[in-house]
N, C-alpha and C. Protein backbone atom coordinates (compact mmCIF):
# COMPACT_ATOMS: atom_id res chain seq x y z
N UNK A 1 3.30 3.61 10.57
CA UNK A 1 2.71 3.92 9.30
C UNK A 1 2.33 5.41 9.30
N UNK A 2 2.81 5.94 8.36
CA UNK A 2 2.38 7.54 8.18
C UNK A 2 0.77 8.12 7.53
N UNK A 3 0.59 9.13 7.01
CA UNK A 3 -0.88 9.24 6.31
C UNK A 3 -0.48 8.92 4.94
N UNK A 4 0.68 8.99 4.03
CA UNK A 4 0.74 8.72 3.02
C UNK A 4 -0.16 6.94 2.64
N UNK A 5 0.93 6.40 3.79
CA UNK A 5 0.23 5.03 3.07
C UNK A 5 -1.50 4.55 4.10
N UNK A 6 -1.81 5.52 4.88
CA UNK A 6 -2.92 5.70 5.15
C UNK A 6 -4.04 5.70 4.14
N UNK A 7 -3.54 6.86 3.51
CA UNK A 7 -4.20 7.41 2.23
C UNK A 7 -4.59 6.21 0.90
N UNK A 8 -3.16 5.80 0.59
CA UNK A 8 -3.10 4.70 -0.29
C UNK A 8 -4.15 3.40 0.05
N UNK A 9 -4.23 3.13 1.19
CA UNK A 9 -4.46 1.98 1.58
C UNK A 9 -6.50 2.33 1.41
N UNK A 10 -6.61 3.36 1.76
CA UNK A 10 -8.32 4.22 1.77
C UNK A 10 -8.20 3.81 0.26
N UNK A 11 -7.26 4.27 -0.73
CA UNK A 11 -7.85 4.48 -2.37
C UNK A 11 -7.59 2.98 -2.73
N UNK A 12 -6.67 2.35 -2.29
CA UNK A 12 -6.95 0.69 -3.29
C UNK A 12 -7.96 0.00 -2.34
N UNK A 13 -8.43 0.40 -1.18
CA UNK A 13 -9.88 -0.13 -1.11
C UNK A 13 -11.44 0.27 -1.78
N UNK A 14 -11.07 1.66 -1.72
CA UNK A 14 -11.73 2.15 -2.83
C UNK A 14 -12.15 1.62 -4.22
N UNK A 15 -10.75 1.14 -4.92
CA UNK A 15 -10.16 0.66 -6.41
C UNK A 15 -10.63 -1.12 -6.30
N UNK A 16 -10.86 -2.04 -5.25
CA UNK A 16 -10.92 -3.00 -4.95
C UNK A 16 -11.87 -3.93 -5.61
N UNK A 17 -12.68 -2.67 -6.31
CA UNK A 17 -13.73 -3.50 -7.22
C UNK A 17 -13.16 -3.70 -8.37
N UNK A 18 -12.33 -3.28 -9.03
CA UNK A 18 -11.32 -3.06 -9.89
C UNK A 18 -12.23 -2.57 -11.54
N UNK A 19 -13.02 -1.60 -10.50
CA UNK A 19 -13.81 -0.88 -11.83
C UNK A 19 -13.01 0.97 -12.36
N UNK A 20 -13.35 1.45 -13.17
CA UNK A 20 -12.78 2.76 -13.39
C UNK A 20 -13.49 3.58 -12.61
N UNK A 21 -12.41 4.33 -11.85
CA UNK A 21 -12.81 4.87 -10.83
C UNK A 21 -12.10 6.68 -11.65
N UNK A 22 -13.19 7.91 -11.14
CA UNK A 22 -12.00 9.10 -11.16
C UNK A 22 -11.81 9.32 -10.45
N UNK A 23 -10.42 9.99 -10.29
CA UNK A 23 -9.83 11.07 -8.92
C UNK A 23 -10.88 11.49 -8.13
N UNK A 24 -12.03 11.93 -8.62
CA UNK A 24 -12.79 13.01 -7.76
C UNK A 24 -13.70 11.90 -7.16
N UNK A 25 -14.19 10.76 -7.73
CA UNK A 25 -15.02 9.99 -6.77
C UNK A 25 -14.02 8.92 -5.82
N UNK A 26 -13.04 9.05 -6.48
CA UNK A 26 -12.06 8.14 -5.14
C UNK A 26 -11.61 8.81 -4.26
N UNK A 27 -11.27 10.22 -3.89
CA UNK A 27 -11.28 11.09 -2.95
C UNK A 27 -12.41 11.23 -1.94
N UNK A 28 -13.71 10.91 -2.90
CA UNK A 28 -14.95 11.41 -1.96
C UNK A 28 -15.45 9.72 -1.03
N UNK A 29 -15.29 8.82 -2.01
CA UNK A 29 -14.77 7.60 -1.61
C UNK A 29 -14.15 7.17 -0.49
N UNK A 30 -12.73 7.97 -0.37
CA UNK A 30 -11.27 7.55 0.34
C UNK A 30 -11.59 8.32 1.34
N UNK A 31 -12.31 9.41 1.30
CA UNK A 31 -11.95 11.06 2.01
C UNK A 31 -10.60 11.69 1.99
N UNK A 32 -10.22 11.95 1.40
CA UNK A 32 -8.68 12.13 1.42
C UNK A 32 -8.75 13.33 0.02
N UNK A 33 -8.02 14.37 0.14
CA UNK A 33 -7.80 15.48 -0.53
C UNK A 33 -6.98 15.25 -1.95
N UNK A 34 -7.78 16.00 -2.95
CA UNK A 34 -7.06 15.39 -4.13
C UNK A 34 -5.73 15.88 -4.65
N UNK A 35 -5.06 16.44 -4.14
CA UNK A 35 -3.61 16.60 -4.28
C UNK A 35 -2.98 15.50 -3.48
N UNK A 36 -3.49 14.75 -2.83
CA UNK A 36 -2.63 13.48 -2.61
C UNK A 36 -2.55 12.42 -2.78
N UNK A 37 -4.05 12.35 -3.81
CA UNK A 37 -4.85 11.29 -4.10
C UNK A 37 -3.59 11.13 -5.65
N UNK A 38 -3.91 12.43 -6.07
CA UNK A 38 -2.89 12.29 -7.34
C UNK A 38 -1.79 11.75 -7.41
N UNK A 39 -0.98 12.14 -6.17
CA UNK A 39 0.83 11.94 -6.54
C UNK A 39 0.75 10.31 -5.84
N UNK A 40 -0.33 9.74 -4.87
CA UNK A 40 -0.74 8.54 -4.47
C UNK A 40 -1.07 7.84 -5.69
N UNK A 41 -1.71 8.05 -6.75
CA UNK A 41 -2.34 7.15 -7.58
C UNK A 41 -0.70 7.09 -8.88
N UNK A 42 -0.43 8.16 -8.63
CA UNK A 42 0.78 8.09 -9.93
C UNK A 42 2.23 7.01 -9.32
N UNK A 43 2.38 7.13 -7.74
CA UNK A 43 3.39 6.06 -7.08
C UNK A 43 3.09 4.57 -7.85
N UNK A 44 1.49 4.30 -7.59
CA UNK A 44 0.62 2.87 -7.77
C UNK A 44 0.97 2.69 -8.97
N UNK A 45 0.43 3.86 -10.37
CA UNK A 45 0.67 3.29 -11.51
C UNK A 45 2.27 3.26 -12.06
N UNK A 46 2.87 3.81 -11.57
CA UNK A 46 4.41 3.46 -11.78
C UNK A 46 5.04 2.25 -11.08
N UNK A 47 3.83 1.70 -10.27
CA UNK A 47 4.85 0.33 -9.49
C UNK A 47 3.35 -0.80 -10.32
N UNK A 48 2.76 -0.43 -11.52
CA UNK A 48 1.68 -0.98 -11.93
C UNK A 48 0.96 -2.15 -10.86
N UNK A 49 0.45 -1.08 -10.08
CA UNK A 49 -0.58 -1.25 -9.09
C UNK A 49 -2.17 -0.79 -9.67
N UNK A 50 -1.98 0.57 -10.14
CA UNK A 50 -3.17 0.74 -10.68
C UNK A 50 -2.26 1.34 -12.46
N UNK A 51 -3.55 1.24 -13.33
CA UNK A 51 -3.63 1.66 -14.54
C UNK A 51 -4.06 3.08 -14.34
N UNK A 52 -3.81 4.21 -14.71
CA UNK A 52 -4.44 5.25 -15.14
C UNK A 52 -4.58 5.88 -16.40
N UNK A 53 -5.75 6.17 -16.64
CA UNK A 53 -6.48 6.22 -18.16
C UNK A 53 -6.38 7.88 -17.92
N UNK A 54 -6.13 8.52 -19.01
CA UNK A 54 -6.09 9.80 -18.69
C UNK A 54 -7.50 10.26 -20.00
N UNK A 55 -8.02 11.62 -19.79
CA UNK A 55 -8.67 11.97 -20.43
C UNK A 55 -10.42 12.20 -19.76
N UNK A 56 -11.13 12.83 -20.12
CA UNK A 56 -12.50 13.03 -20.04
C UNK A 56 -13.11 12.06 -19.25
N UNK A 57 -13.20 10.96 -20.13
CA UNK A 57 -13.67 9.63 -19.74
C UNK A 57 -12.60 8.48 -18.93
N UNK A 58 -11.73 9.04 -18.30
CA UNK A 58 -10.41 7.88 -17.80
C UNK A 58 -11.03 8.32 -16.18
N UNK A 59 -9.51 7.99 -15.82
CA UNK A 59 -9.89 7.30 -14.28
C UNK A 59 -8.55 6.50 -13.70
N UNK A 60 -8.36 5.41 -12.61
CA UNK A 60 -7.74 4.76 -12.24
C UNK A 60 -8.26 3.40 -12.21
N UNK A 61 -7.64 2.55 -11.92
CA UNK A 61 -8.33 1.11 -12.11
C UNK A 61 -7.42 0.18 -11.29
N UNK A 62 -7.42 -0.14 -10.44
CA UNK A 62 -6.90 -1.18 -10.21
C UNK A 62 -6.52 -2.51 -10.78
N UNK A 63 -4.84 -2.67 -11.41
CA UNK A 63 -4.89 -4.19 -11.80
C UNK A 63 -4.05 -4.91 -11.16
N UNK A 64 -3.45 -4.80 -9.96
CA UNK A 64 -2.49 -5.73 -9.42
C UNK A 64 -3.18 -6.41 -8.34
N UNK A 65 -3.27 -7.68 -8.15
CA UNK A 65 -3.78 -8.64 -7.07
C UNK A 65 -3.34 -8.30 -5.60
N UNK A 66 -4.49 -7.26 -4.78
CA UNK A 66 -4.16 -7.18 -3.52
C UNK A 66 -3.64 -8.72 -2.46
N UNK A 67 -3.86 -9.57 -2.87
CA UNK A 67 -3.40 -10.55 -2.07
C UNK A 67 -1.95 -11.21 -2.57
N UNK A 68 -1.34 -10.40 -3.38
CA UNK A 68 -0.07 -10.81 -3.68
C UNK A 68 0.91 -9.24 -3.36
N UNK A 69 0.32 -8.37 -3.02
CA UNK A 69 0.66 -6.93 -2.80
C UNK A 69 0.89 -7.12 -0.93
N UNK A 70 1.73 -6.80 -0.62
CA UNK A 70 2.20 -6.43 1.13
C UNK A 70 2.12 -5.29 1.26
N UNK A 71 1.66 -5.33 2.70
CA UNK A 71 1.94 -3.66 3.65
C UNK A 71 3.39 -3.31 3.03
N UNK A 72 4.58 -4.10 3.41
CA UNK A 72 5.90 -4.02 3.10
C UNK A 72 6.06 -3.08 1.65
N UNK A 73 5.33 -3.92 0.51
CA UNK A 73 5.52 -3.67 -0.47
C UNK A 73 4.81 -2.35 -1.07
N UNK A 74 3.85 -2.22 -0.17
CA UNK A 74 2.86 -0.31 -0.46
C UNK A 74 3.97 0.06 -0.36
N UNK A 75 4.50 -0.02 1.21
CA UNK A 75 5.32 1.25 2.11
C UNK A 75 6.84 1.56 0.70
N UNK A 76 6.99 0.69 0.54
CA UNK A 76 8.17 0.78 -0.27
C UNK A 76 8.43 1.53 -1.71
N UNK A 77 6.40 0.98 -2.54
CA UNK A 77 5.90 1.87 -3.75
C UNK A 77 6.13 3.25 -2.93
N UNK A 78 5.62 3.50 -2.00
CA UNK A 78 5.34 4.95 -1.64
C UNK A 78 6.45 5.82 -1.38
N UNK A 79 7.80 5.26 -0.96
CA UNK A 79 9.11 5.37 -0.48
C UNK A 79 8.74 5.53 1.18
N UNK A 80 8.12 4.89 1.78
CA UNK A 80 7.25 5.60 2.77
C UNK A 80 7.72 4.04 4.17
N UNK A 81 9.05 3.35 3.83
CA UNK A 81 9.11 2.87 5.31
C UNK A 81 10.06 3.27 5.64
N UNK A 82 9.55 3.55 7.19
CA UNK A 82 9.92 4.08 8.67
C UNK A 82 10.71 3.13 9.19
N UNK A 83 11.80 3.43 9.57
CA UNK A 83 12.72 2.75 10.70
C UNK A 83 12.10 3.09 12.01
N UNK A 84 12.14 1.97 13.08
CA UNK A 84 11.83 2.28 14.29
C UNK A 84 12.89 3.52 14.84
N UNK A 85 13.94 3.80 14.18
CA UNK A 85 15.33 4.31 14.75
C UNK A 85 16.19 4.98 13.96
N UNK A 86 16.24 6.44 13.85
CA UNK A 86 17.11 6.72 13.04
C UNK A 86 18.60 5.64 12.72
N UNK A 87 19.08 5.24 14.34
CA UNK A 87 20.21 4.51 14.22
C UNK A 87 20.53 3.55 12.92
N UNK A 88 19.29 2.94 12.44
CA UNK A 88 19.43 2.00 11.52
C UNK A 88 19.20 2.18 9.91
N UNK A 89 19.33 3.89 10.06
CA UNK A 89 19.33 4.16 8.46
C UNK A 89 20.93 3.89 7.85
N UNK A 90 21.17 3.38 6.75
CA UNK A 90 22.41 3.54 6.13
C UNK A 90 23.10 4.36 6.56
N UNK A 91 23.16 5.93 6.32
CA UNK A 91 23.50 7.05 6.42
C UNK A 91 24.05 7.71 7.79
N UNK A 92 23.47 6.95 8.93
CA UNK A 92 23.45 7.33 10.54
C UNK A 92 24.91 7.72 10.79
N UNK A 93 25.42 8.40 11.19
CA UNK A 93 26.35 8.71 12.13
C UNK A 93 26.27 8.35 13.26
N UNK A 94 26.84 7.94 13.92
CA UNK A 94 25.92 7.19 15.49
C UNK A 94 27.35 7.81 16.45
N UNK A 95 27.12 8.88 16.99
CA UNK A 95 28.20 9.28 18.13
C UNK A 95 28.61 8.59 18.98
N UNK A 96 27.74 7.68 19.38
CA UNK A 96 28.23 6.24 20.52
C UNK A 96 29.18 5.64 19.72
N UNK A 97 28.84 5.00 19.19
CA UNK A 97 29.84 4.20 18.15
C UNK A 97 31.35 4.79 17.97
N UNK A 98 31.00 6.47 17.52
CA UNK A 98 32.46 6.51 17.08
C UNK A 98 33.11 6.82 18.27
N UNK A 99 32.35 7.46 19.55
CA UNK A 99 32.84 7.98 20.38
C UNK A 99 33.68 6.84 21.51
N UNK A 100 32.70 5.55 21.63
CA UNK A 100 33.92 4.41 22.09
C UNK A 100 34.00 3.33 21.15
N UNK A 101 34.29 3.75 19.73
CA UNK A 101 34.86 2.79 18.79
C UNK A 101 34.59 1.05 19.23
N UNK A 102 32.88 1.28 19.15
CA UNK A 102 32.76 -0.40 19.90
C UNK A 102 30.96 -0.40 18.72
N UNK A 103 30.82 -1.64 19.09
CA UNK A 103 29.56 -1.99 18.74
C UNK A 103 28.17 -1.62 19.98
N UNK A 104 27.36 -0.97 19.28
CA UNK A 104 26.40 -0.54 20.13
C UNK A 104 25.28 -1.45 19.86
N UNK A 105 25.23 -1.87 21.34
CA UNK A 105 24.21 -3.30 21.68
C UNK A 105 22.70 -2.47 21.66
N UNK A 106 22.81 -1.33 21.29
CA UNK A 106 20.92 -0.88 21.59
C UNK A 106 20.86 -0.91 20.16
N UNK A 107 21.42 -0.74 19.32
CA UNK A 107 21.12 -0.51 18.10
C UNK A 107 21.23 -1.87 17.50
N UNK A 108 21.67 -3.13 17.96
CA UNK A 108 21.98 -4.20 16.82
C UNK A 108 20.40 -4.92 17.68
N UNK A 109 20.38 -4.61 18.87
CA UNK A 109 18.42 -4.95 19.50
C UNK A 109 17.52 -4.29 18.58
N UNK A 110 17.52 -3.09 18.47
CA UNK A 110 16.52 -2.39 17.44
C UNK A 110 16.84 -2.92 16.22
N UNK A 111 17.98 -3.00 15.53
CA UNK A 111 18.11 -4.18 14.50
C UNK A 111 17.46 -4.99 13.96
N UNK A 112 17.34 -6.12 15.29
CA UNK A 112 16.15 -6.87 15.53
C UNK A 112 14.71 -6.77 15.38
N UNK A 113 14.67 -5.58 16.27
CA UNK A 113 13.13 -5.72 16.56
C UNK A 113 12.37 -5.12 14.90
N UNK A 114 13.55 -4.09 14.16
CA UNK A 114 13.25 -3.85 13.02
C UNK A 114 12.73 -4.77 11.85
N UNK A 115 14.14 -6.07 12.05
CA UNK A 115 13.50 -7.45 11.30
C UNK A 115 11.90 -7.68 11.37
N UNK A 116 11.87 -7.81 12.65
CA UNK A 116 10.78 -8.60 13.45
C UNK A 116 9.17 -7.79 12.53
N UNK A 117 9.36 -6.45 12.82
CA UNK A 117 8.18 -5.60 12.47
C UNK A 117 8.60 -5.43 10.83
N UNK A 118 9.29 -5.60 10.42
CA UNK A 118 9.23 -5.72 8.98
C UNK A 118 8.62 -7.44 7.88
N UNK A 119 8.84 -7.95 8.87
CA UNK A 119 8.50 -9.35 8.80
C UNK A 119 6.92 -9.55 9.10
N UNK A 120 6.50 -8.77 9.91
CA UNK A 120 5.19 -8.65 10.12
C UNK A 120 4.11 -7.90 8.83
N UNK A 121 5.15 -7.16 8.80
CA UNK A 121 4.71 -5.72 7.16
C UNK A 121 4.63 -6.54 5.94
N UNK A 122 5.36 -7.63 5.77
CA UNK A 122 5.52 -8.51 4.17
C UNK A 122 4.52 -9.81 4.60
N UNK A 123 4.24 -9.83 6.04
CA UNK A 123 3.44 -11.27 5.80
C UNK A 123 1.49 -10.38 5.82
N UNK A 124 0.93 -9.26 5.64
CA UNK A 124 0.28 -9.11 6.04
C UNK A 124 -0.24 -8.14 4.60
N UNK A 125 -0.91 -8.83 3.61
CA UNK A 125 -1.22 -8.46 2.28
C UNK A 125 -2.30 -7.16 2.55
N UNK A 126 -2.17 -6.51 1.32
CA UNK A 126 -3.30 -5.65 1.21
C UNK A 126 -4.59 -6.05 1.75
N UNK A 127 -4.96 -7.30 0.58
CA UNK A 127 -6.48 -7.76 0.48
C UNK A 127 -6.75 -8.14 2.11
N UNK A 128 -6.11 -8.88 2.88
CA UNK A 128 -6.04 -9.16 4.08
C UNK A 128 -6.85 -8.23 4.97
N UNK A 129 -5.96 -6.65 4.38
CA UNK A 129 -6.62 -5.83 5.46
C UNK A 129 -7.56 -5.03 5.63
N UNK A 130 -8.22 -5.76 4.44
CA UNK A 130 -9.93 -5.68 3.91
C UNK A 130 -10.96 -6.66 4.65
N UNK A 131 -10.14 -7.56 4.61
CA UNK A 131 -10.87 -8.72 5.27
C UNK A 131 -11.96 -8.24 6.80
N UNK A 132 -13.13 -8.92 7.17
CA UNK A 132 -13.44 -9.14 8.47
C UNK A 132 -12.69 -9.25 9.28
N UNK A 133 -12.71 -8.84 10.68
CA UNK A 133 -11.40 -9.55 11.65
C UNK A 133 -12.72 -9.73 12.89
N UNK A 134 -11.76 -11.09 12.99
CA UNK A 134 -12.69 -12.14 13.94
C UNK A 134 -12.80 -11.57 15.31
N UNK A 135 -13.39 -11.73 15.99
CA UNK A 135 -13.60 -11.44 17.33
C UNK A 135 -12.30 -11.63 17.82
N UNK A 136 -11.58 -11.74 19.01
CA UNK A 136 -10.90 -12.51 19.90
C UNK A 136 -11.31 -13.63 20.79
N UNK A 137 -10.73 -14.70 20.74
CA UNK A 137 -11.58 -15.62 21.83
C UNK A 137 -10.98 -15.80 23.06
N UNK A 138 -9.94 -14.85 23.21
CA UNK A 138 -8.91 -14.98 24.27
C UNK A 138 -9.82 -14.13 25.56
N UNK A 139 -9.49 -14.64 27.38
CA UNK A 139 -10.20 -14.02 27.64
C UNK A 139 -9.83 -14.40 29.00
């Protein structure tokens, strides 16, 4: 996870009361600098995550249900998921590959493990990661 959706994740806890909030008290709120708070809050209201009211008296507001919202699904508003591996971007050129015209077994493992941690990212909601977290009883 990068600071972008760092950031995001500070302002819709912020927004969580789902009252009108402005830029300048959700920054002081979030801590987070308001040039990123901005182009952060404009991702949200274009994937109508939050409403933004413009004007004197406006603000941001939260209206989309953090417990139906995923890590997965921020990272994605934000354009902001990370491959464990360059190898597994579309785009990759992979010199192994072309160089012995074969399938490369490290990359179809990272493959995997990509599923695996992406699977983890969609089962693990916003509101969730608001929540208390329990002790461990393991020991």
């Amino acid at each position: 996870m990068n600071r972008k959706v760092d950031y995001a994740l500070r302002l819709l806890r912020a927004l969580q009361d789902q009252e009108l909030h402005t830029t300048s008290s959700l920054c002081a709120l979030a801590c987070i600098p308001k040039p990123f708070a901005h182009k952060i809050l404009n991702s949200l209201h274009k994937a109508n995550v939050v409403q933004n009211i413009p004007g004197a008296r406006g603000g941001s507001r939260l209206i989309a249900d953090l417990g139906l919202l995923s890590l997965y699904d921020l990272m994605q508003i934000l354009d902001e998921r990370e491959s464990i591996s360059p190898c597994l971007e579309p785009a990759y050129q992979c010199e192994w590959r072309a160089c012995h015209e074969s399938r490369c077994m490290v990359c179809e493992h990272l493959r995997s493990i990509q599923a695996q941690v992406d699977s983890i990212y969609r089962a693990k909601t916003i509101a969730s990661l608001f929540e208390e977290v329990s002790p461990s009883h393991d020991k």
